[in-house]
Every structure is written in structure tokens, then in C-alpha cells.
N, C-alpha and C. Protein backbone atom coordinates (compact mmCIF):
# COMPACT_ATOMS: atom_id res chain seq x y z
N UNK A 1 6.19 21.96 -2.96
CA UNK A 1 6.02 20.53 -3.15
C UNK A 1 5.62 20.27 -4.60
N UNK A 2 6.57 19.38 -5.31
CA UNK A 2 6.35 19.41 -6.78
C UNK A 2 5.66 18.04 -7.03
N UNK A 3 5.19 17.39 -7.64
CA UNK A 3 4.70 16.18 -8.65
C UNK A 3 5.80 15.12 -7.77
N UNK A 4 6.47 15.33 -8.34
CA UNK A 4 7.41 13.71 -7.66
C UNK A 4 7.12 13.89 -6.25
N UNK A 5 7.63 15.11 -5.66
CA UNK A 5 7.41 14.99 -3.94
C UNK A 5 6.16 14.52 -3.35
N UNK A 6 5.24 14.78 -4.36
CA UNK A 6 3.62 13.83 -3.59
C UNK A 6 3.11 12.81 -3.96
N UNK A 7 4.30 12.14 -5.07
CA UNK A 7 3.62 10.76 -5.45
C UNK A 7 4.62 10.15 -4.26
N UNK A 8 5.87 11.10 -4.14
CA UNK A 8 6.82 9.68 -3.21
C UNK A 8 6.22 9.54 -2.14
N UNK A 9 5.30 10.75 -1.18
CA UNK A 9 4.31 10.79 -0.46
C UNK A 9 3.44 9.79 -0.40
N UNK A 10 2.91 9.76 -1.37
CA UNK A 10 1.75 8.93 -1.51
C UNK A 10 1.69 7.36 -1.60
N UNK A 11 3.31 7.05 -2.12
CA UNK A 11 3.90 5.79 -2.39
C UNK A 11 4.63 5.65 -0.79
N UNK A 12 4.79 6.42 0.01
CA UNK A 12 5.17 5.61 1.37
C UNK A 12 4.29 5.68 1.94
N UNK A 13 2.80 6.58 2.16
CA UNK A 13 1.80 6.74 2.97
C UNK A 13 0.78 5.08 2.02
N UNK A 14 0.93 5.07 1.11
CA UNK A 14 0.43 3.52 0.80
C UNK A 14 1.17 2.11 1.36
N UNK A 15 2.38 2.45 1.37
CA UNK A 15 3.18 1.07 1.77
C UNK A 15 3.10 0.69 3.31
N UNK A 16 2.72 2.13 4.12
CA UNK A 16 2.53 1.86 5.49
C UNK A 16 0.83 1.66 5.55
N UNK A 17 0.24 1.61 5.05
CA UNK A 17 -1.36 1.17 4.79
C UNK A 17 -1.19 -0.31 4.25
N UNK A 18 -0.67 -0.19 3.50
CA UNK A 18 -0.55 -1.65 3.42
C UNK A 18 -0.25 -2.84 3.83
N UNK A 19 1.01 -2.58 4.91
CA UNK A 19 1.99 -3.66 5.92
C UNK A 19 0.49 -3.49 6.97
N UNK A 20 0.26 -2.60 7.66
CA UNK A 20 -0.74 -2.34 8.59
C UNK A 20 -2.09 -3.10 8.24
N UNK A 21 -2.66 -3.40 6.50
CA UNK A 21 -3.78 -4.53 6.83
C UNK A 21 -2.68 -5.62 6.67
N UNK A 22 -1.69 -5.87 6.05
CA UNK A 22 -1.20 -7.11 6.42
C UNK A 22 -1.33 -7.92 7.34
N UNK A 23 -0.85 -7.02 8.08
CA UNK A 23 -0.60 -7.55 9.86
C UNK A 23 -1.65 -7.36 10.06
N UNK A 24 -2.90 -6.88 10.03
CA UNK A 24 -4.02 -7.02 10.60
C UNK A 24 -4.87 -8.33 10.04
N UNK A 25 -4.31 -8.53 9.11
CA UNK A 25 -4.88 -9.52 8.35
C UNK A 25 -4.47 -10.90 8.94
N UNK A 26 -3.34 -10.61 9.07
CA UNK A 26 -2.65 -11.88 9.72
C UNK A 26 -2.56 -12.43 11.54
N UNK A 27 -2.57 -10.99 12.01
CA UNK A 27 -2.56 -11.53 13.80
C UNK A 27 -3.64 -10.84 14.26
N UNK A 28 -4.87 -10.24 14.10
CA UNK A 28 -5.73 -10.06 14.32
C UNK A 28 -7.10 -10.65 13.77
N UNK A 29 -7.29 -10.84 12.92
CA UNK A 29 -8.06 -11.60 11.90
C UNK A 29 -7.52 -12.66 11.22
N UNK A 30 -8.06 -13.92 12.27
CA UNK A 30 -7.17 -15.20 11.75
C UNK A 30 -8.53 -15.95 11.10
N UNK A 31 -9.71 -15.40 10.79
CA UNK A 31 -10.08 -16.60 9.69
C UNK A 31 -10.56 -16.00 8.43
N UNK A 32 -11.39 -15.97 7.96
CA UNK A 32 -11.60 -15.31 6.63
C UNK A 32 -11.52 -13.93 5.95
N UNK A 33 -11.95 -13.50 7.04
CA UNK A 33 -11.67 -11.71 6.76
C UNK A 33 -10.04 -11.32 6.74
N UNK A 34 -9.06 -12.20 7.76
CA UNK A 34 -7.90 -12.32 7.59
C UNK A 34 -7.01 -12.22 5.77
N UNK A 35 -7.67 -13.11 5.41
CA UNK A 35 -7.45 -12.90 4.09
C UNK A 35 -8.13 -11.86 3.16
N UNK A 36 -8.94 -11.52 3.44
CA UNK A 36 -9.27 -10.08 2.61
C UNK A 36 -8.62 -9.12 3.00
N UNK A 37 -8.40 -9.05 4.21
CA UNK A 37 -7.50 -7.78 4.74
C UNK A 37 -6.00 -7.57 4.23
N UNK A 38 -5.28 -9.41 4.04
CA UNK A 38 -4.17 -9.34 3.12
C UNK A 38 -4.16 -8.85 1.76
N UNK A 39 -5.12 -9.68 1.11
CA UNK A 39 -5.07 -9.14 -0.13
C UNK A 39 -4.81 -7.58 -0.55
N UNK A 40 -6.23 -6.53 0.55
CA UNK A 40 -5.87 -5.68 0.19
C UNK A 40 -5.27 -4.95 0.77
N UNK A 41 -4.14 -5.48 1.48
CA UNK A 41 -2.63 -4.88 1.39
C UNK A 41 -1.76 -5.08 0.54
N UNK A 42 -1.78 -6.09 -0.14
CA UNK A 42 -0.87 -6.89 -1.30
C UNK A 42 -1.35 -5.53 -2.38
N UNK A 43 -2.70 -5.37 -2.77
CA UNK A 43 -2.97 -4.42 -3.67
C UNK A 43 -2.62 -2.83 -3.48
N UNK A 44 -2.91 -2.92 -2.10
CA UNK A 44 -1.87 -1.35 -2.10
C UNK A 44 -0.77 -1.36 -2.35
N UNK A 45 0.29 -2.55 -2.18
CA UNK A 45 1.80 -2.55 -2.29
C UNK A 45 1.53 -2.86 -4.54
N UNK A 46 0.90 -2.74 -4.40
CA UNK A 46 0.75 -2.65 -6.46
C UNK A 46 0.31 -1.40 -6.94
N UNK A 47 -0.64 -0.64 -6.09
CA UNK A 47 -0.58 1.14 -6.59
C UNK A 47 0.59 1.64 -6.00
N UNK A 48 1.03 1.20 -4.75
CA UNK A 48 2.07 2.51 -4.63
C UNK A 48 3.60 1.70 -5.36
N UNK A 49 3.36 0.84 -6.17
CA UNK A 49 4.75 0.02 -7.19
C UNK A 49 3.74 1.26 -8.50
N UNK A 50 2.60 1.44 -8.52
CA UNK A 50 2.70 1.91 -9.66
C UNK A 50 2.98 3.49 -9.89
N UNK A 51 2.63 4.18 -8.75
CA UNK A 51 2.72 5.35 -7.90
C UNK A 51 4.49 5.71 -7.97
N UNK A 52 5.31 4.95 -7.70
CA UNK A 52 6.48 4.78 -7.89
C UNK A 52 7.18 4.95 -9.32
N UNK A 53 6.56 4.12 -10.28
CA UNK A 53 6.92 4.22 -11.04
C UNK A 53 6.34 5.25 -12.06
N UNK A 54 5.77 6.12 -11.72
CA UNK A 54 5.21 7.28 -12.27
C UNK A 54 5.73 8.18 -11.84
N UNK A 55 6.97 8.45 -10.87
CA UNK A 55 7.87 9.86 -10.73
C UNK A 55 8.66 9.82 -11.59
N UNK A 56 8.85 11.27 -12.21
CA UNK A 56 9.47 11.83 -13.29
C UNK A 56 8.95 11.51 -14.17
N UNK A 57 7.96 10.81 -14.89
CA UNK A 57 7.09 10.82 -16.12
C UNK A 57 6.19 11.80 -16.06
N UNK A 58 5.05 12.19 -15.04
CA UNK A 58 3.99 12.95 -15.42
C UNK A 58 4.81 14.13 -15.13
């Protein structure tokens, strides 16, 4: 397992962490915490965009 193979790892094991508080954010937690839980799914879907874009550079 080389460098790219565990960021692409790491960039789909984030994107499914992320949809998962989405949706938790959204049909389980419908008032305020709802929205923190989005957000930080929105922010995981921005490390693993950055996670992404760091295969084949390092």
C-alpha cells in the first residue's frame, strides 16, 4: 500500500463520514445540533477535497 493508495483511503473513508453526519444532521437532529452536525460534514467533504488533491504530489 503506497501514499496515493491511503490518501484515496482516507478520502472515501472521509466522504462516507461525512454524508453520515449529514444525514444525521438532517433527519435525526432537526433543531440546532442538526446544524452542527451538517456543517461538520460539509468540512469533512473539504479535507477529503483536500486529501484528494494531494495524490501524486507528496
Amino acid at each position: 500500500m503506497n501514499k496515493n493508495t491511503v490518501l484515496a483511503w482516507a478520502t472515501f473513508i472521509m466522504i462516507i463520514v461525512g454524508i453520515g453526519l449529514i444525514v444525521l444532521g438532517a433527519f435525526k437532529y432537526e433543531d440546532v445540533a442538526g446544524w452542527g452536525f451538517a456543517s461538520v460534514g460539509i468540512g469533512f467533504f473539504a479535507i477529503a477535497w483536500v486529501f484528494n488533491a494531494l495524490k501524486g504530489r507528496v
